[in-house]
C-alpha atoms as a PDB file:
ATOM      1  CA  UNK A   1       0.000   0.000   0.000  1.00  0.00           C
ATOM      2  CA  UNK A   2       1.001   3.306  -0.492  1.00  0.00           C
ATOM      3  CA  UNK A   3       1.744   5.604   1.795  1.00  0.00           C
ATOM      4  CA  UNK A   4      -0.350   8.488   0.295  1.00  0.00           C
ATOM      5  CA  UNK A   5      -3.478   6.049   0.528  1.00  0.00           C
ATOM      6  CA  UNK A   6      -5.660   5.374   3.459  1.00  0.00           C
ATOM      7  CA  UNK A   7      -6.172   2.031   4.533  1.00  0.00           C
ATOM      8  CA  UNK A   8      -9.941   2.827   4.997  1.00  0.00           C
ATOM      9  CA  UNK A   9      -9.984   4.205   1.006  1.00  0.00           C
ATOM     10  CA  UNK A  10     -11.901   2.020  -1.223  1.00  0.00           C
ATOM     11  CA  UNK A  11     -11.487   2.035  -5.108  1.00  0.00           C
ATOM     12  CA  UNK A  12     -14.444   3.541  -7.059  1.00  0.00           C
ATOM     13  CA  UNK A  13     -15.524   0.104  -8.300  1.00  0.00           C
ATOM     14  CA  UNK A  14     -15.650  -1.471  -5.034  1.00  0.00           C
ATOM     15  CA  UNK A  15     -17.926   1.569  -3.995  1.00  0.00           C
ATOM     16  CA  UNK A  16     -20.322   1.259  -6.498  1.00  0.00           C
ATOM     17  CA  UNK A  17     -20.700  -3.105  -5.953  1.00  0.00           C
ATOM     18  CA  UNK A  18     -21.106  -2.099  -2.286  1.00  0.00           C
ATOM     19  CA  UNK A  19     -23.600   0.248  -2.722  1.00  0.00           C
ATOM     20  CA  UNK A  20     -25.649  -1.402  -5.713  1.00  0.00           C
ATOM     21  CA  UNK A  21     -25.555  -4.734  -2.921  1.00  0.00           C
ATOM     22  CA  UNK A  22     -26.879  -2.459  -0.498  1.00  0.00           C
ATOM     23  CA  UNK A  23     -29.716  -1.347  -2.410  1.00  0.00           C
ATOM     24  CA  UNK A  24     -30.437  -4.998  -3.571  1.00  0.00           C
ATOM     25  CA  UNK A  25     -30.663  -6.109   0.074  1.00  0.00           C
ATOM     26  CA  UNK A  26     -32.887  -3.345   1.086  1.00  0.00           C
ATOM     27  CA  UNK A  27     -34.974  -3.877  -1.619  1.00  0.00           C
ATOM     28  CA  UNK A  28     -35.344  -7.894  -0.693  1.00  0.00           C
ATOM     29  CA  UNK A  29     -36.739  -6.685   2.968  1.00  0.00           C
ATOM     30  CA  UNK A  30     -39.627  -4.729   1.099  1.00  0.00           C
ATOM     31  CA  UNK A  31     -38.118  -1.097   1.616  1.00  0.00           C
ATOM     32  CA  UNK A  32     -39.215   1.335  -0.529  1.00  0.00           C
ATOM     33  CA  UNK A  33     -38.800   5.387  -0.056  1.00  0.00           C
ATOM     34  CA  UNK A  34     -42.101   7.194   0.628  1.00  0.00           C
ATOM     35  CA  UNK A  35     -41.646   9.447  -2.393  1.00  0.00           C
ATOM     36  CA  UNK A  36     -39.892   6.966  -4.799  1.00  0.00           C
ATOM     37  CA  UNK A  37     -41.689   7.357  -8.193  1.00  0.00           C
ATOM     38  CA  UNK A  38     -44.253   5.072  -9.295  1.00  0.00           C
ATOM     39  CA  UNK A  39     -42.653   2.166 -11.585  1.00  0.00           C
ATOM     40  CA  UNK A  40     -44.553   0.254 -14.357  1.00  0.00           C
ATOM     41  CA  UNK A  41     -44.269  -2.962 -11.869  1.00  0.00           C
ATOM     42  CA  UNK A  42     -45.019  -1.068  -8.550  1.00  0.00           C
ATOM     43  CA  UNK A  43     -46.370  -2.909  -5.953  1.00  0.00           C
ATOM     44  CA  UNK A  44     -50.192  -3.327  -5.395  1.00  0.00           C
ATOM     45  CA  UNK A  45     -50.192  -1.586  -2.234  1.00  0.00           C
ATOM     46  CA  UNK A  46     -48.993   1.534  -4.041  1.00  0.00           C
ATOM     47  CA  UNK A  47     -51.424   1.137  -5.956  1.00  0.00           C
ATOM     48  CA  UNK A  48     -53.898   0.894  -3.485  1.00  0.00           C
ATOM     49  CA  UNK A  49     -52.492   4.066  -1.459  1.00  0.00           C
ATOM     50  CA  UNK A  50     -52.354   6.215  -4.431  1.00  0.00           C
ATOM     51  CA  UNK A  51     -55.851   5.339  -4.912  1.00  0.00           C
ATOM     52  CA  UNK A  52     -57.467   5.434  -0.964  1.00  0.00           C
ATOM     53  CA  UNK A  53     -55.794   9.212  -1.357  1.00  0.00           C
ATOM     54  CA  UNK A  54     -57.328  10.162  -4.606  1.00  0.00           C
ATOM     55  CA  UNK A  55     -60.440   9.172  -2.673  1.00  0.00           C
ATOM     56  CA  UNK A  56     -60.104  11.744   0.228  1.00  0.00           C
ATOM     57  CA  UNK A  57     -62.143  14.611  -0.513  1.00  0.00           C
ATOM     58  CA  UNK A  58     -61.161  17.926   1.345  1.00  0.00           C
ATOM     59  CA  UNK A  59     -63.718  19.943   2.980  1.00  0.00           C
ATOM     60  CA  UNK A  60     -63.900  24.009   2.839  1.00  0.00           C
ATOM     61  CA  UNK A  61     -61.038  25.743   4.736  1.00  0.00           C
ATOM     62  CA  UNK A  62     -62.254  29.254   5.630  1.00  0.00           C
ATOM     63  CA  UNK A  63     -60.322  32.310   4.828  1.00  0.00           C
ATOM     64  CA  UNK A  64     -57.561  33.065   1.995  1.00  0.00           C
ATOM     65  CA  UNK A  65     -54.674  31.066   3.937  1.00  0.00           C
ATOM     66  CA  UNK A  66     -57.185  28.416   4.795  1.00  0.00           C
ATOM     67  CA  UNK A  67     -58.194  28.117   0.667  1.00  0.00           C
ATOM     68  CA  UNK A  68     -54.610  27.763  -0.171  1.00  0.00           C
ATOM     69  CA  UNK A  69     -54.203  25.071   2.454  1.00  0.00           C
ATOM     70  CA  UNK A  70     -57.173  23.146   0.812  1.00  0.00           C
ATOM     71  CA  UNK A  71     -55.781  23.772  -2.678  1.00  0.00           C
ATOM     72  CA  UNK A  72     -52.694  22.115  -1.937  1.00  0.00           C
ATOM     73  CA  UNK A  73     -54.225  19.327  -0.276  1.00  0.00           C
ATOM     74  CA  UNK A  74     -56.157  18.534  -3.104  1.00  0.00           C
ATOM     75  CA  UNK A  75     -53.167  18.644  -5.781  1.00  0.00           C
ATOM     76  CA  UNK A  76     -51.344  16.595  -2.824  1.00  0.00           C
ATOM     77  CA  UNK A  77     -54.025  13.788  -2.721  1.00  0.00           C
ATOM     78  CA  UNK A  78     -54.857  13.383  -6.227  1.00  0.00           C
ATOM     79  CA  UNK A  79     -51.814  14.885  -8.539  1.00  0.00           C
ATOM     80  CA  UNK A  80     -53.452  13.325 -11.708  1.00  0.00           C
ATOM     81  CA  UNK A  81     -56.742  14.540 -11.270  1.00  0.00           C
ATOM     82  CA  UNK A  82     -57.837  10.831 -11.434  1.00  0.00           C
ATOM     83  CA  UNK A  83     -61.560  11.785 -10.412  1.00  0.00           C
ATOM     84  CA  UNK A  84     -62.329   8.670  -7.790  1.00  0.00           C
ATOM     85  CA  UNK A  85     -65.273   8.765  -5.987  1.00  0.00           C
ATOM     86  CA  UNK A  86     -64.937  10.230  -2.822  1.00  0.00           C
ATOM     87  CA  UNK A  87     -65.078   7.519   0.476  1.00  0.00           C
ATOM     88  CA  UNK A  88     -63.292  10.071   3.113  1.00  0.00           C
ATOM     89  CA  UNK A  89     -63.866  13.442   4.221  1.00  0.00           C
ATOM     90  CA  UNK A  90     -60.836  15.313   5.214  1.00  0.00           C
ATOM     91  CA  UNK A  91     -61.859  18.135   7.535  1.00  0.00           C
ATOM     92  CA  UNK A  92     -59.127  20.451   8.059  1.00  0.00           C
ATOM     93  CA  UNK A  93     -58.666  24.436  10.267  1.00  0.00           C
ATOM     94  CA  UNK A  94     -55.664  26.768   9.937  1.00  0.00           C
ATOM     95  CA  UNK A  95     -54.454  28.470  12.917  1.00  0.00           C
ATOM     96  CA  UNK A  96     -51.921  31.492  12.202  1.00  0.00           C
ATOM     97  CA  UNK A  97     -50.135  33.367  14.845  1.00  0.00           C
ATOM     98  CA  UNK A  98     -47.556  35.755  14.718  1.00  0.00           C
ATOM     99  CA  UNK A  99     -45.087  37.231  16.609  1.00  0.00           C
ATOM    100  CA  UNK A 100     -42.155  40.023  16.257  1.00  0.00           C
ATOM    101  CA  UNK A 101     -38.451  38.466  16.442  1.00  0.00           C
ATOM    102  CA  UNK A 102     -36.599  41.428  15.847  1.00  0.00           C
ATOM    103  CA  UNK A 103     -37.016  45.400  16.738  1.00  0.00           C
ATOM    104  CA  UNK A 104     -35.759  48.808  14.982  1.00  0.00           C
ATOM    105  CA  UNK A 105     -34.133  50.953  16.887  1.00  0.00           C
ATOM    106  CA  UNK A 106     -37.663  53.200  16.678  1.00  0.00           C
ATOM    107  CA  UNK A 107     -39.221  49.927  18.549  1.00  0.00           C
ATOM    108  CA  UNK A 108     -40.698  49.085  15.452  1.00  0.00           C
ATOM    109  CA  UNK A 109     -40.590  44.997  14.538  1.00  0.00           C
ATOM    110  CA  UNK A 110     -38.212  44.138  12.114  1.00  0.00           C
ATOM    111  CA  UNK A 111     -38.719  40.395  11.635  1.00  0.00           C
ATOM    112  CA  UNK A 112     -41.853  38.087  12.499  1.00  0.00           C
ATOM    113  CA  UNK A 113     -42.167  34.814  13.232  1.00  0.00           C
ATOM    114  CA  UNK A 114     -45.717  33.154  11.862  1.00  0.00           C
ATOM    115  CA  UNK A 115     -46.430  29.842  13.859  1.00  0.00           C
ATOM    116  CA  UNK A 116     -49.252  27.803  11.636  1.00  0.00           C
ATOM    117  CA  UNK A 117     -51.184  24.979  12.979  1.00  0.00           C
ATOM    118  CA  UNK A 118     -53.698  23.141  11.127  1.00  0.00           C
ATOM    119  CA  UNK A 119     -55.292  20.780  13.644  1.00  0.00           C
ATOM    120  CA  UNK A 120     -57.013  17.854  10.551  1.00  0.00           C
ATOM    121  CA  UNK A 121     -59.904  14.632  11.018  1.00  0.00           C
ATOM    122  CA  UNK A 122     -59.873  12.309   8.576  1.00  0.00           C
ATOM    123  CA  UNK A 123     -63.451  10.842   8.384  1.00  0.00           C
ATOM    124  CA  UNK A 124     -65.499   8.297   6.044  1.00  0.00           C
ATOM    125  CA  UNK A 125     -68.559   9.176   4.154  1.00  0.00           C
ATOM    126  CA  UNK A 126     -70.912   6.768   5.616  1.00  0.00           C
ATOM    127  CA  UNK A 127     -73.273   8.190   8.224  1.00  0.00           C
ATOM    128  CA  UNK A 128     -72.790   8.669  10.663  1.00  0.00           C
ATOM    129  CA  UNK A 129     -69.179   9.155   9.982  1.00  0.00           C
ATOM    130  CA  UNK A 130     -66.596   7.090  11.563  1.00  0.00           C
ATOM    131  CA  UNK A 131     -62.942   8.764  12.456  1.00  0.00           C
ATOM    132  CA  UNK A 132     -60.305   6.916  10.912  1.00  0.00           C
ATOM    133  CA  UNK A 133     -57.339   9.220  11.605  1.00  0.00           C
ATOM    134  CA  UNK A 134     -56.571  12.770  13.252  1.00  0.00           C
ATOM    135  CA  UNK A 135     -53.570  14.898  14.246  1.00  0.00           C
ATOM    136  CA  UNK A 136     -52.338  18.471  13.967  1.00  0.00           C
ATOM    137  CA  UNK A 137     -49.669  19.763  11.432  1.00  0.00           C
ATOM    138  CA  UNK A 138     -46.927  22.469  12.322  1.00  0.00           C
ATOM    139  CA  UNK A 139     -44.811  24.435  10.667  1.00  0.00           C
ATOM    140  CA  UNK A 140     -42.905  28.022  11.512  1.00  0.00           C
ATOM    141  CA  UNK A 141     -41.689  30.595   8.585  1.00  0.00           C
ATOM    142  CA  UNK A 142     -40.339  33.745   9.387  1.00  0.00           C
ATOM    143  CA  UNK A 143     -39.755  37.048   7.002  1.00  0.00           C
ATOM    144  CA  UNK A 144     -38.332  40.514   7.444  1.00  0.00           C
ATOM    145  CA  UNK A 145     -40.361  43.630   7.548  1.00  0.00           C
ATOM    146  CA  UNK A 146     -38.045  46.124   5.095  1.00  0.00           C
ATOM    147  CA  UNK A 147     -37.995  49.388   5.561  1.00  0.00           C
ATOM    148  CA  UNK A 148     -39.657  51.710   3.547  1.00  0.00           C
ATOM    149  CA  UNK A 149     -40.499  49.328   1.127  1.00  0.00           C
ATOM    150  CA  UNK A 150     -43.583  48.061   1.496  1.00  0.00           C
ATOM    151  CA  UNK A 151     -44.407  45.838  -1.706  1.00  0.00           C
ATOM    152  CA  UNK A 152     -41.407  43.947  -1.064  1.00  0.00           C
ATOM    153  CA  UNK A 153     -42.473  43.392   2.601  1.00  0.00           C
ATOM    154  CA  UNK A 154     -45.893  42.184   1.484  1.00  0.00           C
ATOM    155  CA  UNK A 155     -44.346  39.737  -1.124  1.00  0.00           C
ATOM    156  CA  UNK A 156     -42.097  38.363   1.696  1.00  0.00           C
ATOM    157  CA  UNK A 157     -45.181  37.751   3.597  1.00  0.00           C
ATOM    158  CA  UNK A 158     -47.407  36.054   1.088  1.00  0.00           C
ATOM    159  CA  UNK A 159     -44.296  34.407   0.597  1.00  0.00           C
ATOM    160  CA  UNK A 160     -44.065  32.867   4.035  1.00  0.00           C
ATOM    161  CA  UNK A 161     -47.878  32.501   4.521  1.00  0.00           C
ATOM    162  CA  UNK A 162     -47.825  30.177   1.094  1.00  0.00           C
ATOM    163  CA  UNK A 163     -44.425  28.098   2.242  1.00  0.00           C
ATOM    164  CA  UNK A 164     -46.683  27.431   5.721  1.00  0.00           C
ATOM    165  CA  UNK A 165     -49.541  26.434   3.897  1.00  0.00           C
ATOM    166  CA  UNK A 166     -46.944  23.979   1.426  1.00  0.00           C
ATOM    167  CA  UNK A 167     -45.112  22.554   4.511  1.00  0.00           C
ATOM    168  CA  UNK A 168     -48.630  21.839   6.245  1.00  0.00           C
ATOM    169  CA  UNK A 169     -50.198  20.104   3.232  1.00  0.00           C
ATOM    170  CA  UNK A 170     -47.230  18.014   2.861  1.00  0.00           C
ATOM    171  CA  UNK A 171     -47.106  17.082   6.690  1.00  0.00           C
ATOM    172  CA  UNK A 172     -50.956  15.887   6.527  1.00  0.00           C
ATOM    173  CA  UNK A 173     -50.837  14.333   3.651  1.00  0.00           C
ATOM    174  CA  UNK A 174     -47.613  12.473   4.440  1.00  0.00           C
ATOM    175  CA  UNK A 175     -49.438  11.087   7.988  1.00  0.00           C
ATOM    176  CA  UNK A 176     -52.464   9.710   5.541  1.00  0.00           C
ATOM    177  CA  UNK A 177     -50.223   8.307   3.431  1.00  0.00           C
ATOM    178  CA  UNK A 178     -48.469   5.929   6.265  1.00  0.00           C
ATOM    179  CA  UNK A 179     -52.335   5.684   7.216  1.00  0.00           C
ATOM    180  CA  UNK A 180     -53.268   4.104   4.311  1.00  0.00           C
ATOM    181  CA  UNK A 181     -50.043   1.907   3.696  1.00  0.00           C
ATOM    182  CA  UNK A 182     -50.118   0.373   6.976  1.00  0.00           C
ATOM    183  CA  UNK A 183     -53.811  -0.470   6.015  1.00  0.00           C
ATOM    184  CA  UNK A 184     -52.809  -1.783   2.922  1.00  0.00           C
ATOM    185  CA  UNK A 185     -50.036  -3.985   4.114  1.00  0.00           C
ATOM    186  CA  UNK A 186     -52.639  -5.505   6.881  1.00  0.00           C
END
């Protein structure tokens, strides 16, 4: 060995068996990544998931954050506009609260902190409806209040209201999709 090479160094070929092995193992125990993309020989329980979420159908979120939130949910839950039937209602609030981080000399805030919470029910369409799920999604953005300039400080905050409402669409629909696989799988 030479003495410019570790002992812990592994050629590039060597690498690459070890981590195509690797893969091959994990994929022998049934691991799969949540947000691996659909193959033509996916497994039926993807199918299955993909198609229980197309199913969900999201109830009316009130105000203009709480539209946004139910927009995304829907593009979330049913990407190809398959049109299934609906079997669950998803019944879903958003919570904002905000709160100055940093101050201008003046006393003035100079950077808020929004704290969204969107407390969700997942529920079937029989009646009377049975819960099947529930939890609350969280997320925190923060922006900067600029001075003087007041279109770019309203940007920044429809900026930061929009990443909340991204973040909490993909936390809830995230929890119904390890719902629906863990009912799929028995």
């Amino acid at each position: 060995m030479s003495p410019d090479a570790s002992s812990t160094s592994l050629p590039e070929s060597r690498r690459r068996w070890l981590a195509g092995a690797g893969l091959l193992a994990l994929g022998g125990c049934g691991f799969r990544p949540l947000y691996a993309p659909d193959r033509p020989g996916g497994s039926v329980t993807d199918s299955r998931t993909a198609a229980e979420l197309a199913a969900v159908r999201v109830g009316l979120i009130p105000e203009r954050n709480g539209q946004l939130l139910r927009r995304a949910l829907q593009q979330r839950l049913d990407p190809r506009g398959a049109g299934v039937a609906a079997r669950y209602d998803l019944r879903a609030s958003f919570l904002l609260a905000g709160q100055p981080e940093g101050f201008n000399r003046d006393g003035s805030p100079s950077r808020v902190r929004y704290d969204a919470t969107a407390p969700w029910v997942l529920l079937t369409m029989a009646t009377p409806p049975t819960e099947i799920d529930s939890g609350s999604a969280r997320a925190s953005e923060t922006w900067n209040i600029l001075d003087n300039q007041f279109f770019a400080s309203d940007q920044s905050r429809e900026a930061a209201e929009r990443r909340l409402t991204d973040l909490l669409a993909e936390d809830i629909v995230l929890r119904l999709t390890l719902r629906f696989r863990a009912a799929a799988i028995g």
